[in-house]
PDB file of N, CA and C in Angstrom:
ATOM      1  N   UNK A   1    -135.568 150.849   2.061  1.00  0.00           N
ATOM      2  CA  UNK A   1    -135.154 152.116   2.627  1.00  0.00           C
ATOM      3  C   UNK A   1    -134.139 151.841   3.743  1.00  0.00           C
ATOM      4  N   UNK A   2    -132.704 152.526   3.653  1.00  0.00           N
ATOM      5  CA  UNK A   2    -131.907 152.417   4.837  1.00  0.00           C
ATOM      6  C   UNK A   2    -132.195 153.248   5.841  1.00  0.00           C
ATOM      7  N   UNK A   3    -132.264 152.793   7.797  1.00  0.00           N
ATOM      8  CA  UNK A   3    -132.276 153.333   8.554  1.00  0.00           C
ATOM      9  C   UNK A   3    -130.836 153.966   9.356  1.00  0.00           C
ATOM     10  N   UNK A   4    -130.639 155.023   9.596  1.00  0.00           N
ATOM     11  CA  UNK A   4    -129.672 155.166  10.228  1.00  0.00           C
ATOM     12  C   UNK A   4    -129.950 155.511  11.794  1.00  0.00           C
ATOM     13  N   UNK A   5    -128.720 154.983  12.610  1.00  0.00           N
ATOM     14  CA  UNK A   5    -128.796 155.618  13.679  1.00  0.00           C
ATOM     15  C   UNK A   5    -128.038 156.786  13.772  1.00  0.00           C
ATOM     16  N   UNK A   6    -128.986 157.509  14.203  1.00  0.00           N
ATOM     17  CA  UNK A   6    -128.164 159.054  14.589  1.00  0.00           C
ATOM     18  C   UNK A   6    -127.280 159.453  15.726  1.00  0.00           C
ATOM     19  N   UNK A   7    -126.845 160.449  15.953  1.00  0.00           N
ATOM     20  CA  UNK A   7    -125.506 160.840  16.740  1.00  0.00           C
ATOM     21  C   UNK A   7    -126.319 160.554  18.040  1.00  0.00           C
ATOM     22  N   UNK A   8    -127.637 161.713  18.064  1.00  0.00           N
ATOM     23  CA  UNK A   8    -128.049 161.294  19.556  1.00  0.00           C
ATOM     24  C   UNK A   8    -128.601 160.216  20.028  1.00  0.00           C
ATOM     25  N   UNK A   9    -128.053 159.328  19.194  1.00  0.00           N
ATOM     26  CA  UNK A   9    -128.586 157.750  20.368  1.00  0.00           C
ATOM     27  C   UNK A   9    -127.369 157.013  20.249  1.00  0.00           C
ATOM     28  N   UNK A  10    -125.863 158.054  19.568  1.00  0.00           N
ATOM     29  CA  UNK A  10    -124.638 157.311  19.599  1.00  0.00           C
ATOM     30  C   UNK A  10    -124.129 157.155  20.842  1.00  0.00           C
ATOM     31  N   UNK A  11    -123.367 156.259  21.901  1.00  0.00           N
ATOM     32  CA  UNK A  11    -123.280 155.720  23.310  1.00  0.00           C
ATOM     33  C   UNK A  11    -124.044 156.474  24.418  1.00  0.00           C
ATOM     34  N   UNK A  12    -125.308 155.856  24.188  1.00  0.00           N
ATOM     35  CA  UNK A  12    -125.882 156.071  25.256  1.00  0.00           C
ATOM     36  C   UNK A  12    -126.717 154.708  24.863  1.00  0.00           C
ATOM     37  N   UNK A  13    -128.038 154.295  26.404  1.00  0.00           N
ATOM     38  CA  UNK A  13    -128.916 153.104  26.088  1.00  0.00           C
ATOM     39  C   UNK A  13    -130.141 154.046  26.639  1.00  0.00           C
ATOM     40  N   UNK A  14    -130.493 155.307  25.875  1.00  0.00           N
ATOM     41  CA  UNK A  14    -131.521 155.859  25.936  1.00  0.00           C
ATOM     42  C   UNK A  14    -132.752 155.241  25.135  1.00  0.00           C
ATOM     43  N   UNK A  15    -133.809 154.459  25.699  1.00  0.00           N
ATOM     44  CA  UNK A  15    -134.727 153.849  25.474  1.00  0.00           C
ATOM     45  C   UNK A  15    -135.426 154.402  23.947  1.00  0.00           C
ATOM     46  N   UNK A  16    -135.373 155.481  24.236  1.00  0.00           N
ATOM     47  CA  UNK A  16    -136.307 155.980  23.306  1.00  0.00           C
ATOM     48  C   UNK A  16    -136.170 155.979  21.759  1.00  0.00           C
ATOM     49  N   UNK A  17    -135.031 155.831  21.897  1.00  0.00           N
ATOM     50  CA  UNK A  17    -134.287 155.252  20.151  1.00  0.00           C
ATOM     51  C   UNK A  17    -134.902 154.004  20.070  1.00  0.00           C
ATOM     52  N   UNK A  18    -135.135 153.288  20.717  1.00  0.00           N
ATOM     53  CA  UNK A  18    -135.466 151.680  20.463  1.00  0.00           C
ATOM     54  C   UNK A  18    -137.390 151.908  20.171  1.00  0.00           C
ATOM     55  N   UNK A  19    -137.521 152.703  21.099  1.00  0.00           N
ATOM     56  CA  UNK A  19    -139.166 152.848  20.707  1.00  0.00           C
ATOM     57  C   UNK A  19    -139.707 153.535  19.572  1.00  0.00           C
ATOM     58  N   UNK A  20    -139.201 154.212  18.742  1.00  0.00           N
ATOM     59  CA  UNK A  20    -139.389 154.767  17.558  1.00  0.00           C
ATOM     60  C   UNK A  20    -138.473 154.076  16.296  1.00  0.00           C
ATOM     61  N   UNK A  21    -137.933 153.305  16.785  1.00  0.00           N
ATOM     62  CA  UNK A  21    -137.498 152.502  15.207  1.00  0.00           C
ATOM     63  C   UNK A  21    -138.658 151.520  14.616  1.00  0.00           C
ATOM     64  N   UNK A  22    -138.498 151.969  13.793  1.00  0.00           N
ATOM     65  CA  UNK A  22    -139.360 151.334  12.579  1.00  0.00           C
ATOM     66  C   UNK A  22    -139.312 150.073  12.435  1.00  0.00           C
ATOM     67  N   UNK A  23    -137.753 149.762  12.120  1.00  0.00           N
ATOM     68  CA  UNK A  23    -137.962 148.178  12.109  1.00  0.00           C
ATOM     69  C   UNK A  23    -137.328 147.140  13.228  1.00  0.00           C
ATOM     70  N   UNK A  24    -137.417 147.918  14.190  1.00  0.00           N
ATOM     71  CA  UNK A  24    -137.155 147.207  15.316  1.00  0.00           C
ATOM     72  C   UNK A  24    -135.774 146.172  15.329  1.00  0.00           C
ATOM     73  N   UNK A  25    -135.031 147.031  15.156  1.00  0.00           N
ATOM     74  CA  UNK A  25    -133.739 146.061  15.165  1.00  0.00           C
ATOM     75  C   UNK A  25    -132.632 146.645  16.139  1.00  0.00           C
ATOM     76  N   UNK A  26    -132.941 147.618  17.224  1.00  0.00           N
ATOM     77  CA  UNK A  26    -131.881 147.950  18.081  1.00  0.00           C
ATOM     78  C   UNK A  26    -131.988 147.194  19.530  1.00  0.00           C
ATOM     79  N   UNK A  27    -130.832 146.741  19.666  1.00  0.00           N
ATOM     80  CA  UNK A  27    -130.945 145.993  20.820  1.00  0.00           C
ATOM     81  C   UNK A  27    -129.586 146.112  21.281  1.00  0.00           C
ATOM     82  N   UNK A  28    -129.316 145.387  22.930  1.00  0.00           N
ATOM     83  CA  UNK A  28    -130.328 144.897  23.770  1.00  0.00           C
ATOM     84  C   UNK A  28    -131.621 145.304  23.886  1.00  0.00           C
ATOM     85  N   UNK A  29    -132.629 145.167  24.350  1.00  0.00           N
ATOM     86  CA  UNK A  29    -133.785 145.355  24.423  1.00  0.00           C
ATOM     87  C   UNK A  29    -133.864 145.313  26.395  1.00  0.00           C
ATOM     88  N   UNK A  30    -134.160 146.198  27.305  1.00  0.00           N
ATOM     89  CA  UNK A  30    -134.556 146.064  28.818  1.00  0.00           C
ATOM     90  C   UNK A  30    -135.203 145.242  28.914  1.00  0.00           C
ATOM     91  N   UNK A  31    -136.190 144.254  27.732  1.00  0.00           N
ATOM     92  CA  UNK A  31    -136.643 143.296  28.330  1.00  0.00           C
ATOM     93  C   UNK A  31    -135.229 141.914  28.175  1.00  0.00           C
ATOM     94  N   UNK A  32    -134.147 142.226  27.307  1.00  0.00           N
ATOM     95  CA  UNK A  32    -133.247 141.516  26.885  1.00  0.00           C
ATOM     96  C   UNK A  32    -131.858 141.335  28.420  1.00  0.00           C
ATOM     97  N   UNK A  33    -131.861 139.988  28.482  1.00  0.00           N
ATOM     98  CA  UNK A  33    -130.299 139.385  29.516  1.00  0.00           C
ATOM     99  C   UNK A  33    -129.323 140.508  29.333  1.00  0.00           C
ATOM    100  N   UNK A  34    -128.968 141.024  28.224  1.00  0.00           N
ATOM    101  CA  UNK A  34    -127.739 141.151  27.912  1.00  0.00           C
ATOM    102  C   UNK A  34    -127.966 142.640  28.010  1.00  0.00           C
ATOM    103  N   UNK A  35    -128.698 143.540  27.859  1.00  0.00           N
ATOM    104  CA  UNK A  35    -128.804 144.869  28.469  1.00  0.00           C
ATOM    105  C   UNK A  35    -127.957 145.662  29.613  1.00  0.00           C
ATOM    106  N   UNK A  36    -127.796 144.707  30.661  1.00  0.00           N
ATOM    107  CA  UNK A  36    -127.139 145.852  31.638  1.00  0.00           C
ATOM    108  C   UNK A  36    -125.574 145.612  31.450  1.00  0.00           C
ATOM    109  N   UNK A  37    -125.138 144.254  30.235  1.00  0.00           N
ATOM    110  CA  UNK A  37    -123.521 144.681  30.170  1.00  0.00           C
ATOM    111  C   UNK A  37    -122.970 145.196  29.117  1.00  0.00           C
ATOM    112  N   UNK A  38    -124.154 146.177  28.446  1.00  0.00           N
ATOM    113  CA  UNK A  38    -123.186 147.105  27.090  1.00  0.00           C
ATOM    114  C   UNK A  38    -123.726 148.530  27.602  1.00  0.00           C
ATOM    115  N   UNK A  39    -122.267 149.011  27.116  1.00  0.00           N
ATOM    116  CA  UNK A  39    -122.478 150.568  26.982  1.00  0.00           C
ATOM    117  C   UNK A  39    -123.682 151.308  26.559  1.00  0.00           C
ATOM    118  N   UNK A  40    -123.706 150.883  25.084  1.00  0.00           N
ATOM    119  CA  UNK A  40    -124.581 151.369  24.071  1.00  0.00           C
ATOM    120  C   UNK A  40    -125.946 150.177  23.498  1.00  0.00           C
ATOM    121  N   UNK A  41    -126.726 150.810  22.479  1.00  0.00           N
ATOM    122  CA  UNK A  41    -127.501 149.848  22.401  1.00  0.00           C
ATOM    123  C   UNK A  41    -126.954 149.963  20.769  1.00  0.00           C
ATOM    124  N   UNK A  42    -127.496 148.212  19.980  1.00  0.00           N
ATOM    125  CA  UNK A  42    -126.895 148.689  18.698  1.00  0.00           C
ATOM    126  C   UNK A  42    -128.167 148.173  18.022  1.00  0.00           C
TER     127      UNK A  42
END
């Protein structure tokens, strides 16, 4: 099954997209280094 990301978690690093994915593949992650130097999360 393909997941898409939707518009409302398009540039922003609103957490909450990352906590409801299924298969856990959006990152940075806040526990992740690289978090506070991207825009968006992918």
């Amino acid at each position: 099954m393909a997941y898409v990301i939707a518009e409302p978690c398009i540039g922003t690093k609103d957490n909450s997209c990352v906590e409801v994915c299924p298969v856990d593949c959006i990152h940075p992650t806040t526990d992740e280094p690289d978090y506070d130097k991207v825009e968006m999360l992918y």
